[in-house]
C-alpha atoms as a PDB file:
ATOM      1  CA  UNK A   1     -12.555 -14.886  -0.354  1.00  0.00           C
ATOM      2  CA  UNK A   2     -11.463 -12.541  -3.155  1.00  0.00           C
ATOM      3  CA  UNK A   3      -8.126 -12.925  -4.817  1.00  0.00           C
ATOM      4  CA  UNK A   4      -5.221 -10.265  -5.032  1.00  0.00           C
ATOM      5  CA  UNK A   5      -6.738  -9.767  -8.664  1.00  0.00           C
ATOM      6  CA  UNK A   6     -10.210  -9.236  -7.762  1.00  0.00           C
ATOM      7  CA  UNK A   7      -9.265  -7.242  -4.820  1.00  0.00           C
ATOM      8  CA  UNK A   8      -7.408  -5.154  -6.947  1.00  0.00           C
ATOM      9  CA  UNK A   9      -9.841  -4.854  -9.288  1.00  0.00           C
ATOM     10  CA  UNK A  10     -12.815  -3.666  -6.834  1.00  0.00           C
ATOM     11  CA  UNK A  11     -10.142  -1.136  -4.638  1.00  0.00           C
ATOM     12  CA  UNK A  12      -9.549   0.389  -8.381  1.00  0.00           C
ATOM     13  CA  UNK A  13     -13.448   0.635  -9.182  1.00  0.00           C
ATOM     14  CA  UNK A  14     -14.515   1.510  -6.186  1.00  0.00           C
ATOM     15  CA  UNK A  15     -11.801   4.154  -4.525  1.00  0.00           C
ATOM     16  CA  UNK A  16      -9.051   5.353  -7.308  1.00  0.00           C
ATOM     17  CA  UNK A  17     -11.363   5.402 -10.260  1.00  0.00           C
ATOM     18  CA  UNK A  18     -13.531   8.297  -8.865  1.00  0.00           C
ATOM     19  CA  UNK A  19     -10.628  10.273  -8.209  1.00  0.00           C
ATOM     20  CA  UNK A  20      -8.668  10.223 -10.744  1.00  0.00           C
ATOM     21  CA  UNK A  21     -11.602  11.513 -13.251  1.00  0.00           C
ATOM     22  CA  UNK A  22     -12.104  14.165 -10.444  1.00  0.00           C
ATOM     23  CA  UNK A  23      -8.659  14.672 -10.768  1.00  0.00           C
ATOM     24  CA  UNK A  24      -8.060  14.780 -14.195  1.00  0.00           C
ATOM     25  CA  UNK A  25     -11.251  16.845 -14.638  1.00  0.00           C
ATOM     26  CA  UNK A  26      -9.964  19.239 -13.144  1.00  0.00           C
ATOM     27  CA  UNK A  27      -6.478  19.796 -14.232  1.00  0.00           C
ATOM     28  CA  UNK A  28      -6.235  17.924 -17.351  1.00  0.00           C
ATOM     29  CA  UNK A  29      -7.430  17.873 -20.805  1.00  0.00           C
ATOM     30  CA  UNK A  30     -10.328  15.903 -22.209  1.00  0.00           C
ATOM     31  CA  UNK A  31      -7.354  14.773 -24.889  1.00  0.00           C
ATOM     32  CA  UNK A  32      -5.537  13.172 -21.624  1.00  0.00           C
ATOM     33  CA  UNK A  33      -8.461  10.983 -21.174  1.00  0.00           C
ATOM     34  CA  UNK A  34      -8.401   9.551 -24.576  1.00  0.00           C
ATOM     35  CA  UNK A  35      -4.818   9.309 -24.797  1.00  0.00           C
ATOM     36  CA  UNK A  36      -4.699   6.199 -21.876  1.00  0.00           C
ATOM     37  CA  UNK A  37      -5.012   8.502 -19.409  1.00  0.00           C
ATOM     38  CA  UNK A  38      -6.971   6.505 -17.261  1.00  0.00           C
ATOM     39  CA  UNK A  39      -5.349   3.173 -18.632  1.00  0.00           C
ATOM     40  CA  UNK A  40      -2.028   4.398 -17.294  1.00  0.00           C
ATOM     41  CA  UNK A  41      -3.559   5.045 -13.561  1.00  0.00           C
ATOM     42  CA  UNK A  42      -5.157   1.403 -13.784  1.00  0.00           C
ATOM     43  CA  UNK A  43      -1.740   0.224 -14.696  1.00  0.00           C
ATOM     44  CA  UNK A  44       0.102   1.696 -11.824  1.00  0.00           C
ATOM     45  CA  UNK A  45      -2.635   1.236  -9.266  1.00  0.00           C
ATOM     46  CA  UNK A  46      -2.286  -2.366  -9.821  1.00  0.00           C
ATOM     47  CA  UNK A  47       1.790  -2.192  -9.835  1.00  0.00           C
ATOM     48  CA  UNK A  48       1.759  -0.271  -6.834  1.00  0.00           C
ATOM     49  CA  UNK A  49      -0.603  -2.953  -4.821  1.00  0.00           C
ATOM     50  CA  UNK A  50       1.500  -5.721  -6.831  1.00  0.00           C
ATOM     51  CA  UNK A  51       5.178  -4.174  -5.283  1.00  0.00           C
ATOM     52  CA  UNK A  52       3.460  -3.509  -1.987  1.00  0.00           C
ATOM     53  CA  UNK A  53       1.984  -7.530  -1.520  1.00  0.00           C
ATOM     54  CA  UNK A  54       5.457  -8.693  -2.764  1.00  0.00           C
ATOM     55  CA  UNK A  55       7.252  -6.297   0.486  1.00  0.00           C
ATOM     56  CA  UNK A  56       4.448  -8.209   2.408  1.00  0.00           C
ATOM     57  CA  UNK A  57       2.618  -4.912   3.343  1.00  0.00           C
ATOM     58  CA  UNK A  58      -1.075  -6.545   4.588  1.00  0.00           C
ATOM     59  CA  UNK A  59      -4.128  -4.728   2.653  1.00  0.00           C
ATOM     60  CA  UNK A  60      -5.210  -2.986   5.578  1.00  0.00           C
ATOM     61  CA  UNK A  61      -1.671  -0.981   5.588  1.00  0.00           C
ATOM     62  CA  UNK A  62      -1.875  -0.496   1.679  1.00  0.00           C
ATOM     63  CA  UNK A  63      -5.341   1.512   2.480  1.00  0.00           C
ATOM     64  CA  UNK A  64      -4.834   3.202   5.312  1.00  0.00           C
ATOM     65  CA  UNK A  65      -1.700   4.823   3.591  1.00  0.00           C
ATOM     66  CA  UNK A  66      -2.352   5.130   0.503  1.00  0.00           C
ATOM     67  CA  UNK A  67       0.316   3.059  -0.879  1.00  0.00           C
ATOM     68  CA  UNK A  68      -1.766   2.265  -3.970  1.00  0.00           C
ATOM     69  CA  UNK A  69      -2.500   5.963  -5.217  1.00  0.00           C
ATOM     70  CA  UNK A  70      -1.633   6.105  -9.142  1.00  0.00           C
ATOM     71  CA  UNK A  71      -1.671  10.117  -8.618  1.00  0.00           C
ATOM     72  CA  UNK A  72       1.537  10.454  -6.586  1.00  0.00           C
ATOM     73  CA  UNK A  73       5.233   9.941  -8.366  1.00  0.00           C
ATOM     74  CA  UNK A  74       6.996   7.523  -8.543  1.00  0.00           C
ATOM     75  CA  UNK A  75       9.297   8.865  -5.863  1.00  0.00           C
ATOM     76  CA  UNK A  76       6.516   9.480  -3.445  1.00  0.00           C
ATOM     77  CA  UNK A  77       5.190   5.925  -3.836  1.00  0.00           C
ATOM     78  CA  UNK A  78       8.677   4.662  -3.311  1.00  0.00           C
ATOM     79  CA  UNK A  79       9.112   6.377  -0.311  1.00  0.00           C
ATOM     80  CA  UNK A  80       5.898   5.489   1.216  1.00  0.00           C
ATOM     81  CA  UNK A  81       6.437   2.155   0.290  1.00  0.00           C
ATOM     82  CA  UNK A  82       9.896   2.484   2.000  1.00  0.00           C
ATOM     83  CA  UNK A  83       7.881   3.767   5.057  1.00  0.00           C
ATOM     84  CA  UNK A  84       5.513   0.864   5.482  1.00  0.00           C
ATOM     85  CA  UNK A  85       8.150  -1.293   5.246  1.00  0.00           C
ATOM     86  CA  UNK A  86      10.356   0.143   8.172  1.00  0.00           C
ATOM     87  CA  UNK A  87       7.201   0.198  10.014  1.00  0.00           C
ATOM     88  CA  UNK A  88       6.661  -3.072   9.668  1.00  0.00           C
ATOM     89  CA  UNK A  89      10.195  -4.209  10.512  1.00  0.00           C
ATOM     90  CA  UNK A  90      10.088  -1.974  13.471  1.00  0.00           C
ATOM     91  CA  UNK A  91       6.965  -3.383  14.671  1.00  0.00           C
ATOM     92  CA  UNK A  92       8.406  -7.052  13.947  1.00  0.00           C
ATOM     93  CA  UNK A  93      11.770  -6.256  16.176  1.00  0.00           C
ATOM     94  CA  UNK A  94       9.808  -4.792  19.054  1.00  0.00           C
ATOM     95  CA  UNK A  95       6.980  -7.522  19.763  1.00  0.00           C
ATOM     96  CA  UNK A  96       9.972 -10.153  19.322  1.00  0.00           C
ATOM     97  CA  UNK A  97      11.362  -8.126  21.697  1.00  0.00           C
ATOM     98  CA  UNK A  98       8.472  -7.598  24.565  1.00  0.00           C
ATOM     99  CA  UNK A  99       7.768 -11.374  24.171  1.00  0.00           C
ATOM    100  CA  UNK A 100      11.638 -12.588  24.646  1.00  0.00           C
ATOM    101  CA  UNK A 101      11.192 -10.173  27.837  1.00  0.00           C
ATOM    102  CA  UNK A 102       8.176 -11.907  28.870  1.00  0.00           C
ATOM    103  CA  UNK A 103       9.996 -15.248  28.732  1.00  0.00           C
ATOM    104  CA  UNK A 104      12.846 -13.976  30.707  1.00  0.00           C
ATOM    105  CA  UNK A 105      10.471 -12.517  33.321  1.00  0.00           C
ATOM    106  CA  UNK A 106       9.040 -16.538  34.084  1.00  0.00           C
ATOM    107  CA  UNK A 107      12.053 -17.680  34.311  1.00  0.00           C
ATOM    108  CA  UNK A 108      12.358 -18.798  37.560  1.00  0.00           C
ATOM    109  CA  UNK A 109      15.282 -16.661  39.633  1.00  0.00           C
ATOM    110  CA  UNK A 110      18.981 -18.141  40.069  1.00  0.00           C
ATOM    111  CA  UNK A 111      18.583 -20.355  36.979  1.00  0.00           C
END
């Protein structure tokens, strides 16, 4: 099994790195790219998954949002992250909820 790092590592490789030199490509400057452009992305790809696994957000929620995008701001990321959480808490609440009903429903009658 992978570690965070390696995970990390591949999701950037694989996914974000492709898009962001699409990205800047398009509406940046070749000077942006030598500047750390692309170092700086890295950077807060890997915070982003880093904040997100601290909050306990599971991988598969981290993808299928896009909580790890280094191309949103800061806000944006915060508020998605914000988002999963409450999701998650939500989600929590109501199957603690459904499965103190299903207790209460075997409970035999009068007791």
């Amino acid at each position: 099994m992978l570690s965070d790092a390696d995970r990390i590592e591949a999701r950037w490789r694989t996914f974000w790195h492709p898009r962001v030199v699409i990205h800047s490509s398009r509406s940046a400057s070749v000077d942006q790219m030598q500047d750390g452009f692309m170092d700086s992305c890295e950077r807060i790809h890997a915070h982003a998954i880093e904040a997100c696994l601290r909050a306990r957000i599971p991988w598969r929620t981290i993808i299928k949002y896009s909580l790890d995008d280094p191309l949103v701001l800061d806000a944006t990321r915060g508020a998605r992250l914000a988002a999963a959480v409450e999701r998650q808490r939500s989600r929590k609440h109501t199957t603690q909820r459904a499965v103190q009903r299903r207790v209460e429903s075997c409970k035999p009658h009068g007791s």
